[in-house]
N, C-alpha and C. Protein backbone atom coordinates (compact mmCIF):
# COMPACT_ATOMS: atom_id res chain seq x y z
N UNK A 1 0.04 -17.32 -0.52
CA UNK A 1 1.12 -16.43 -0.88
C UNK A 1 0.64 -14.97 -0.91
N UNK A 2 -0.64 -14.49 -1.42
CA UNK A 2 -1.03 -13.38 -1.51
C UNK A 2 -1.00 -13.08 -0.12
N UNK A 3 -1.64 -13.65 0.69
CA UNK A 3 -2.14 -12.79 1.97
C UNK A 3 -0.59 -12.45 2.54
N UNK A 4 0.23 -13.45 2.51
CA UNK A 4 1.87 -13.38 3.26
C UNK A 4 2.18 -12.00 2.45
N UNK A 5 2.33 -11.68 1.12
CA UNK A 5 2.63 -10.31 0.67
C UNK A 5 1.97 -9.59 1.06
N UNK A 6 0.62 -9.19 1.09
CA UNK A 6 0.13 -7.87 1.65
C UNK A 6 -0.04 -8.07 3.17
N UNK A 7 0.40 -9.12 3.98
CA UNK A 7 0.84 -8.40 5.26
C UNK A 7 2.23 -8.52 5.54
N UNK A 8 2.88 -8.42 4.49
CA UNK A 8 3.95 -7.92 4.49
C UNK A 8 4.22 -6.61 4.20
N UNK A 9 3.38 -6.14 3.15
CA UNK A 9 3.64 -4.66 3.26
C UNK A 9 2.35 -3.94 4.24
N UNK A 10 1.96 -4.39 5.07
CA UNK A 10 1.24 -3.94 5.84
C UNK A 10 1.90 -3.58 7.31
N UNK A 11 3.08 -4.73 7.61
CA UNK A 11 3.64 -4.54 8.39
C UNK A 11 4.87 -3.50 8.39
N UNK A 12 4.90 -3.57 7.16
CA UNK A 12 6.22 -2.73 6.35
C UNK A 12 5.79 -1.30 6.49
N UNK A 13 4.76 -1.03 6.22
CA UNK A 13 3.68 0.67 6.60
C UNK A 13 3.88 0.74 7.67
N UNK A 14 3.03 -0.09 8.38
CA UNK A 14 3.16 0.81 10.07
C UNK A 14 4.87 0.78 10.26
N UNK A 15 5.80 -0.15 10.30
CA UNK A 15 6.59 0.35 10.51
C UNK A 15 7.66 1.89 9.87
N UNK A 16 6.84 2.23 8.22
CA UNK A 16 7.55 3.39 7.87
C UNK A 16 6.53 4.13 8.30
N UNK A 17 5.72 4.00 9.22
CA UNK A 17 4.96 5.10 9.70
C UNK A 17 5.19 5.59 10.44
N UNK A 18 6.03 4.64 11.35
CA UNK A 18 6.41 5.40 12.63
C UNK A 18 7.58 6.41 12.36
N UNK A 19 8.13 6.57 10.92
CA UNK A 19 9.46 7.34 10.54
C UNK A 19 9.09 8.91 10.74
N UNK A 20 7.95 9.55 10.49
CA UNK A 20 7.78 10.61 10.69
C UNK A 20 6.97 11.41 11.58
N UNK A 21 7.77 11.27 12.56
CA UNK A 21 7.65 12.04 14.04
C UNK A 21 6.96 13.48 13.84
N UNK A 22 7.19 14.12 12.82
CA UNK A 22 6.69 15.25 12.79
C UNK A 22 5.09 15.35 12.29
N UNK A 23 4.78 13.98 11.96
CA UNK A 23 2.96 14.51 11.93
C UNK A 23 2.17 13.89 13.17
N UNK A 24 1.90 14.79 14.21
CA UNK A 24 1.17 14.60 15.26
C UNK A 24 0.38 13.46 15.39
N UNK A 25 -0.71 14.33 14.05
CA UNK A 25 -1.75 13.43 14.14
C UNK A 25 -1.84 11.89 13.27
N UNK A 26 -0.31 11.54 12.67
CA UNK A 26 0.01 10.37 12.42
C UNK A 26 0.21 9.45 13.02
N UNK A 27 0.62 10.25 14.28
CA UNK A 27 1.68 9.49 15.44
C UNK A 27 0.50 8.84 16.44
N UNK A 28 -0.51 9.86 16.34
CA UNK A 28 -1.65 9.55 17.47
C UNK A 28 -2.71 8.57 16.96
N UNK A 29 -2.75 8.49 15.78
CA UNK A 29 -3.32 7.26 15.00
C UNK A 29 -2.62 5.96 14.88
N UNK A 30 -1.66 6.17 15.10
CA UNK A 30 -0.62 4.49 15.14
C UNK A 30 -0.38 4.23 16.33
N UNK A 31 -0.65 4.75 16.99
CA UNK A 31 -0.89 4.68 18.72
C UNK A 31 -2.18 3.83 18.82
N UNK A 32 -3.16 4.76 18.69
CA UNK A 32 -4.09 4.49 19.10
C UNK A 32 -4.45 2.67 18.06
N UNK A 33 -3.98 3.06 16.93
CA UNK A 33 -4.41 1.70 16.22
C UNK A 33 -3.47 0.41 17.15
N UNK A 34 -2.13 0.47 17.39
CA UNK A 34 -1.32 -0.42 17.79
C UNK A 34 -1.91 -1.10 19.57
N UNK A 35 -3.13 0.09 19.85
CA UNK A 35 -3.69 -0.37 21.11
C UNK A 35 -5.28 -0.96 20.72
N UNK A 36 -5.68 -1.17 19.68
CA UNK A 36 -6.89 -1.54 19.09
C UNK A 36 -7.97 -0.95 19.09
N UNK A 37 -7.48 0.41 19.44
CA UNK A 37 -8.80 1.33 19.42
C UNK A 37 -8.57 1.86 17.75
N UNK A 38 -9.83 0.99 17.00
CA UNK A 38 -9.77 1.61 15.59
C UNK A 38 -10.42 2.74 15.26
N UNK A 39 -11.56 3.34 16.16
CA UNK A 39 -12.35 4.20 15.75
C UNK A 39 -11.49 5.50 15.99
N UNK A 40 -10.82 5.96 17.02
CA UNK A 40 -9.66 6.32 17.13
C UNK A 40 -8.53 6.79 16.33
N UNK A 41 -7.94 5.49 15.61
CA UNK A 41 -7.05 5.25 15.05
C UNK A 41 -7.49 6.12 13.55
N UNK A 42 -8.83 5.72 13.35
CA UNK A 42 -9.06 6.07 12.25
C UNK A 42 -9.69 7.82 12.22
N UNK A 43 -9.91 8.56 13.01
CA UNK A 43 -9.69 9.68 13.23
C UNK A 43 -8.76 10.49 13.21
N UNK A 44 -7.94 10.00 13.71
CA UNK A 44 -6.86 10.36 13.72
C UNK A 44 -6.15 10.86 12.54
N UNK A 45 -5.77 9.24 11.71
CA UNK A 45 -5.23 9.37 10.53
C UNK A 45 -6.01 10.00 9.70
N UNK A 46 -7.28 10.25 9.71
CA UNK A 46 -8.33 11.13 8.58
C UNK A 46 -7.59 12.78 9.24
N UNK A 47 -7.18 13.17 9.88
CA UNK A 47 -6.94 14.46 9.59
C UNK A 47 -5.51 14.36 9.13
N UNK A 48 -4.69 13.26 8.90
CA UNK A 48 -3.28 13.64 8.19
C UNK A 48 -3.31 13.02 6.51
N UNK A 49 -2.75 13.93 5.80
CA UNK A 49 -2.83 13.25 4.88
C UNK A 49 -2.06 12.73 4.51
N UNK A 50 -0.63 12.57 4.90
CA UNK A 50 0.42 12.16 4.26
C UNK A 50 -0.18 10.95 3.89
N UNK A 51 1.01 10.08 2.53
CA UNK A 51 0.99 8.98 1.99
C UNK A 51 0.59 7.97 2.99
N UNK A 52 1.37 7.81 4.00
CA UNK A 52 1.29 6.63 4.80
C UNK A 52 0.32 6.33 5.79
N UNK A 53 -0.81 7.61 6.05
CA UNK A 53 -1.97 7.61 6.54
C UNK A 53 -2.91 7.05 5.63
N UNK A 54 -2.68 7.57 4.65
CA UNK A 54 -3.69 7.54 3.34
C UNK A 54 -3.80 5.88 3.21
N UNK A 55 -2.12 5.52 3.39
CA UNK A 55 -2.60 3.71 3.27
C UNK A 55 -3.33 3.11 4.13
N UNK A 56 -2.77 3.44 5.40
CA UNK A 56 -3.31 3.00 6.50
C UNK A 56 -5.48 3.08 6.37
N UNK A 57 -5.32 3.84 6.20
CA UNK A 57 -6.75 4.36 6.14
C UNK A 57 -7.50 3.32 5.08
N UNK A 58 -6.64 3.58 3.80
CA UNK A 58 -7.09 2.16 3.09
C UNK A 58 -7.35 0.76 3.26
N UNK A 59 -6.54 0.63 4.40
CA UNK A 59 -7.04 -0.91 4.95
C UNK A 59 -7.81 -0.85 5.87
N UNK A 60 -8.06 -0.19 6.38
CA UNK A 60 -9.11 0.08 7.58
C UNK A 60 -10.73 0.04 6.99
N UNK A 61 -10.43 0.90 5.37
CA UNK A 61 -11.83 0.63 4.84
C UNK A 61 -11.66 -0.37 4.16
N UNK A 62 -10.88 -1.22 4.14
CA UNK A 62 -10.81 -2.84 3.43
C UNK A 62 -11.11 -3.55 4.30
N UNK A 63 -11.07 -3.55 5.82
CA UNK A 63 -11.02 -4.37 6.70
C UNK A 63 -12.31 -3.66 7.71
N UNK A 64 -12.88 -2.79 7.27
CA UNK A 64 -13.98 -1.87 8.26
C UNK A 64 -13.82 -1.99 9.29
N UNK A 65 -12.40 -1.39 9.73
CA UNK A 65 -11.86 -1.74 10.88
C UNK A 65 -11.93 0.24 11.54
N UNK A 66 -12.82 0.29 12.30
CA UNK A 66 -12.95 1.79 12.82
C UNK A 66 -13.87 2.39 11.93
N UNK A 67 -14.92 1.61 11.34
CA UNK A 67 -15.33 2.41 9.87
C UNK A 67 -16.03 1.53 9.28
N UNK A 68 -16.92 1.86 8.44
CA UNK A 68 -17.80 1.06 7.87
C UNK A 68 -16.93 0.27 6.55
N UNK A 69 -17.30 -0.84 6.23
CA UNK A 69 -16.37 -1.51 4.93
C UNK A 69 -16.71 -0.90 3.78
N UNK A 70 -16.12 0.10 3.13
CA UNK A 70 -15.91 0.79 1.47
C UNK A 70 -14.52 0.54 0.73
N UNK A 71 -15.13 -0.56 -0.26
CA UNK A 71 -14.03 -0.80 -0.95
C UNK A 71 -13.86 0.29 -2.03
N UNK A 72 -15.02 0.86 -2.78
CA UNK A 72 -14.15 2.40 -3.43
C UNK A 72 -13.08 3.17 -2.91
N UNK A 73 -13.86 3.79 -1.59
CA UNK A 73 -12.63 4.59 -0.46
C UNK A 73 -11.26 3.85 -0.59
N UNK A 74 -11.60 2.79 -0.49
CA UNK A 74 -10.21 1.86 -0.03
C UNK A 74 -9.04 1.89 -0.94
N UNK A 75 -9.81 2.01 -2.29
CA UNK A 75 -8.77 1.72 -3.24
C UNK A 75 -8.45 3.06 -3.94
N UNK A 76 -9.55 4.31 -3.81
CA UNK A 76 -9.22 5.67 -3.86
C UNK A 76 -7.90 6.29 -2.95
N UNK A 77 -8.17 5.88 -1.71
CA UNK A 77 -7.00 6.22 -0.91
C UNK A 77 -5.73 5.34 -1.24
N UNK A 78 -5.71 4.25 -1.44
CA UNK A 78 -4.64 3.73 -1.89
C UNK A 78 -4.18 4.25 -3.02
N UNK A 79 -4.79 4.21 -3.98
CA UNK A 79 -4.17 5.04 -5.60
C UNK A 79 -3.85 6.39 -4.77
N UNK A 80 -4.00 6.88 -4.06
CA UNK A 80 -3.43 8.58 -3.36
C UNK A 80 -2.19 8.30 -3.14
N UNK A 81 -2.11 7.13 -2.21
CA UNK A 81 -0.41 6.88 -1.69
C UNK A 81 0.13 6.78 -2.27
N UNK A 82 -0.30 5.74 -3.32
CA UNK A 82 0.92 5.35 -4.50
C UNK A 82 1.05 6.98 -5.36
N UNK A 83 0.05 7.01 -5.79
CA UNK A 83 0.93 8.77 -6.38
C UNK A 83 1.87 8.81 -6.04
N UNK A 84 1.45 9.25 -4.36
CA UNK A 84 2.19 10.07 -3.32
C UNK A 84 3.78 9.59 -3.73
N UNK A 85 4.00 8.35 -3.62
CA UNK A 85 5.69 7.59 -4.18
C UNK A 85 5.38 6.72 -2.86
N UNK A 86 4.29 6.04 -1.92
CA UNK A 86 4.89 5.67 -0.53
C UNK A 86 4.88 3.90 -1.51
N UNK A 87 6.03 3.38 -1.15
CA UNK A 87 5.99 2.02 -1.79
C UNK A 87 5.10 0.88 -1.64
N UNK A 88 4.30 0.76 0.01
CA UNK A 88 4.14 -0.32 0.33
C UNK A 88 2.92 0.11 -0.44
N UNK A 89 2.59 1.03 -1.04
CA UNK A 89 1.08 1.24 -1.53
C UNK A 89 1.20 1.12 -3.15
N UNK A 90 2.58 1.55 -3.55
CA UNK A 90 2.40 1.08 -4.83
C UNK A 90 2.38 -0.60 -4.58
N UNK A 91 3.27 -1.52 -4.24
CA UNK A 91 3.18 -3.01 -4.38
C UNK A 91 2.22 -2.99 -4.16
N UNK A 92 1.05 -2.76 -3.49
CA UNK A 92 -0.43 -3.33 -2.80
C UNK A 92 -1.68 -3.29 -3.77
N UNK A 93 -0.71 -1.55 -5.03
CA UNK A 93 -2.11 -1.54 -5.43
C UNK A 93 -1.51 -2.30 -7.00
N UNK A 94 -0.13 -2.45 -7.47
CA UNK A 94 0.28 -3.46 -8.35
C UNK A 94 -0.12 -5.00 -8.32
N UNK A 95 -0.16 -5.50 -6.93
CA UNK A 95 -0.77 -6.80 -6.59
C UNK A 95 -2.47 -6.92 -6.91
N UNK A 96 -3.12 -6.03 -6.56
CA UNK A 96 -4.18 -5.66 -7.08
C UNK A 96 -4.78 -6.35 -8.20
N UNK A 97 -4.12 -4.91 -9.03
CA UNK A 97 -4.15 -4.79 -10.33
C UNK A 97 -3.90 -6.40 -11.26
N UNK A 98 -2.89 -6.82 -10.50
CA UNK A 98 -2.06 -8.46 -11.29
C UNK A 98 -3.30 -9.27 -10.87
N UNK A 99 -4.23 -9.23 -9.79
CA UNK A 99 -5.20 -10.39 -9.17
C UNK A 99 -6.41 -10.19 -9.53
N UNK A 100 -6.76 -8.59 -9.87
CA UNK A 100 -8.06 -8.40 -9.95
C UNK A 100 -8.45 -8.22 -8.86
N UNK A 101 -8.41 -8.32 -7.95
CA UNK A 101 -8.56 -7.97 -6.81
C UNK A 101 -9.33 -6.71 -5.91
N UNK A 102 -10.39 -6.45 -6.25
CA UNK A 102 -11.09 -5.15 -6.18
C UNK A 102 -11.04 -3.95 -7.31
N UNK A 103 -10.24 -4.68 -8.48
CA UNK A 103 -10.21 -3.89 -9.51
C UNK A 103 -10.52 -4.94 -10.47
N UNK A 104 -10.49 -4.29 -11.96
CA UNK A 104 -10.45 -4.88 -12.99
C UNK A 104 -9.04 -5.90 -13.23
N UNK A 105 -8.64 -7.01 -13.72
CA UNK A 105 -7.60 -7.12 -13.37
C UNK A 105 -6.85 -6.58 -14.71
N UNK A 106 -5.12 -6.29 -14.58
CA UNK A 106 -4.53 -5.10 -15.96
C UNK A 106 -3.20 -5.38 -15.33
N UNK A 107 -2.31 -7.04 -16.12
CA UNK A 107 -1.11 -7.06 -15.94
C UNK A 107 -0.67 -5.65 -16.03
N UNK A 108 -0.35 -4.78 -17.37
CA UNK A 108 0.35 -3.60 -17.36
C UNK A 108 0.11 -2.75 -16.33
N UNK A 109 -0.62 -2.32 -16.06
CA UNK A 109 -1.03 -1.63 -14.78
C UNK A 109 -0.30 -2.38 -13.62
N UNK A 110 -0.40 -3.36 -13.14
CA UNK A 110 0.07 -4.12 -11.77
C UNK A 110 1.34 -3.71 -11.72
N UNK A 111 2.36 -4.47 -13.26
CA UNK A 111 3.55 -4.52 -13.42
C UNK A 111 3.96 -3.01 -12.80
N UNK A 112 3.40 -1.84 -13.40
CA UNK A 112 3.98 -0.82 -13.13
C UNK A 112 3.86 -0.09 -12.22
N UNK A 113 3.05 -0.38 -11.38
CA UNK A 113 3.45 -0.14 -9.82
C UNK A 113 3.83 -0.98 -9.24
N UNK A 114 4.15 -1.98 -9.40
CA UNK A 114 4.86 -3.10 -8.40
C UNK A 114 6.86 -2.46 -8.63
N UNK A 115 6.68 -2.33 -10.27
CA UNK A 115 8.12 -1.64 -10.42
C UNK A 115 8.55 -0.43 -10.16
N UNK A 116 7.09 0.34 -9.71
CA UNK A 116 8.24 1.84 -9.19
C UNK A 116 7.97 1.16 -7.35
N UNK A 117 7.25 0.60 -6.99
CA UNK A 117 7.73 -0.39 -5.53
C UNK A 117 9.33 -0.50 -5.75
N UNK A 118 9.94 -0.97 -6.51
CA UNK A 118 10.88 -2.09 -6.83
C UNK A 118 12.14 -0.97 -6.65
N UNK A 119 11.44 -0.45 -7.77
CA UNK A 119 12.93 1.03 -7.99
C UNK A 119 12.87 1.66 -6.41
N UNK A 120 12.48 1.99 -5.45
CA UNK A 120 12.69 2.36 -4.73
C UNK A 120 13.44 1.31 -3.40
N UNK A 121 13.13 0.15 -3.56
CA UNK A 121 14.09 -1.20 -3.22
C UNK A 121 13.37 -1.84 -2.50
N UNK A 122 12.19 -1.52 -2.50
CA UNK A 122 11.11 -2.64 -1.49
C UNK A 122 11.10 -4.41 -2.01
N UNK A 123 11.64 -4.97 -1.01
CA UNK A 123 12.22 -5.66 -1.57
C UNK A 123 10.51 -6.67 -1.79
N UNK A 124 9.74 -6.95 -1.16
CA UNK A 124 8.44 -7.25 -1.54
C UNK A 124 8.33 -7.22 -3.24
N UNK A 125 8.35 -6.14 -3.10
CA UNK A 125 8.03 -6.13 -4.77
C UNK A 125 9.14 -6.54 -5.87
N UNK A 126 9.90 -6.67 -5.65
CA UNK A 126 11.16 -7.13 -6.25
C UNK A 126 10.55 -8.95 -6.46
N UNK A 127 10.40 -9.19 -4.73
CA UNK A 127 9.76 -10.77 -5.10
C UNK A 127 8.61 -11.27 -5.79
N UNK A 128 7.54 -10.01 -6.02
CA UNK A 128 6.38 -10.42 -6.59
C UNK A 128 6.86 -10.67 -8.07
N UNK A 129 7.68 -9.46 -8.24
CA UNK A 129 8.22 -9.62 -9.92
C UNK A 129 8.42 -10.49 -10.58
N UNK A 130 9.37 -11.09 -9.07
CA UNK A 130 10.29 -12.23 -9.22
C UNK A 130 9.45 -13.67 -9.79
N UNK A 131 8.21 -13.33 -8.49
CA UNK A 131 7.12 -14.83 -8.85
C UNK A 131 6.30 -14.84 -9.78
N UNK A 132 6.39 -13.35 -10.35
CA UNK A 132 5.67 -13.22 -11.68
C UNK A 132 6.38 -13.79 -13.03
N UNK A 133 7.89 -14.18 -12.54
CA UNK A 133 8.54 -14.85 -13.55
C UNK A 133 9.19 -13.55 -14.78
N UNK A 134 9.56 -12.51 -13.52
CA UNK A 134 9.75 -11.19 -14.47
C UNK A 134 11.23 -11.26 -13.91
N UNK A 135 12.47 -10.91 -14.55
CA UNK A 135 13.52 -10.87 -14.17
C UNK A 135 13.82 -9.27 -14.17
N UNK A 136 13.59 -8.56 -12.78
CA UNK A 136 12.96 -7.00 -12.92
C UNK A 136 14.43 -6.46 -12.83
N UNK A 137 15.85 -6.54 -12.33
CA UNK A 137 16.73 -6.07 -12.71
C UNK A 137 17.12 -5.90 -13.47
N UNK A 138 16.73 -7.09 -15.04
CA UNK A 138 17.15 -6.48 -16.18
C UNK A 138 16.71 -6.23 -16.84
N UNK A 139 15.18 -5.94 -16.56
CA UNK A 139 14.26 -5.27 -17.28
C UNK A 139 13.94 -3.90 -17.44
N UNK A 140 14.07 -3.78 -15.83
CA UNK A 140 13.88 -2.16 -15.25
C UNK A 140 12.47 -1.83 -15.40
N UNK A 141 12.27 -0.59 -14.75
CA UNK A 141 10.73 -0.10 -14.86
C UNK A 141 10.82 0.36 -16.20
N UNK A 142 11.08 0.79 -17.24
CA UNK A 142 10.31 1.21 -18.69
C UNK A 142 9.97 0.21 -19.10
N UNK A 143 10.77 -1.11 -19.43
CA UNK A 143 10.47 -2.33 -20.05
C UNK A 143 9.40 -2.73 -19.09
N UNK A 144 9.60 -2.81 -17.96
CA UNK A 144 8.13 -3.47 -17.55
C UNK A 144 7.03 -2.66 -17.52
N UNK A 145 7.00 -1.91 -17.79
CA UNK A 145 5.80 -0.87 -18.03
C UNK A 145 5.46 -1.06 -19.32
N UNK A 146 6.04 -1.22 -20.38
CA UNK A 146 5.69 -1.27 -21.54
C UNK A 146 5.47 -2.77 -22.12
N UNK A 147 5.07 -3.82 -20.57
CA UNK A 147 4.56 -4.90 -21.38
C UNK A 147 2.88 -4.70 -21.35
């Protein structure tokens, strides 16, 4: 089940990646990644910073895919995106957080980025909630933040 969620929002990234035409060097990194040139790919996206590079980039150093394997980097750049508001990076780094998963593990922490995922309508995270046995519509993000 884990792996089906995070390549679900993996697939869910590149596809909101391709939404913004206006960063060059975004565009030339999802190119180049979608043709398997990672070293490339990952050049690329190192000179953009938007959110959705920043994720991308994060799995690349999760997967040392164009790049040597750094799981610090990995999860530094990911906590960037999620700041940033990009969703598939809050669910990724909420799933995390709920598994332990390259972090310490910290239900409260998970919960509350999986729920600003949620508030924005990714529906991924709505289901993790869901399998977390959290009923997140009528909880909302304050209540689930404050378990």
């Amino acid at each position: 089940m884990k792996r089906y969620l995070i390549g679900s929002f993996l697939c869910a990234a590149l596809l909101a990646a391709g939404a913004h035409p206006a960063l060059a060097d975004h565009e030339a990194g999802l190119r180049a990644y979608q043709k398997g040139d990672y070293t490339l790919a990952f050049k690329e996206f190192s000179k953009d910073g938007s959110a959705a590079s920043q994720f991308i980039l994060s799995l690349m150093y999760q997967q040392g895919d164009g790049t040597r394997q750094d799981l610090e980097a990995s999860l530094a750049l990911l906590h960037n995106a999620a700041e940033k508001g990009l969703d598939v990076a809050q669910a990724s780094l909420g799933l995390m957080y709920l598994e332990g998963a390259g972090v310490k593990a910290n239900e409260k922490e998970g919960l509350k980025w999986l729920a600003r995922a949620a508030d924005q309508g990714l529906a991924e995270a709505k289901s993790a909630l869901t399998l977390a046995g959290l009923d997140y519509p009528a909880l909302g993000t304050t209540q689930l933040a404050a378990k």
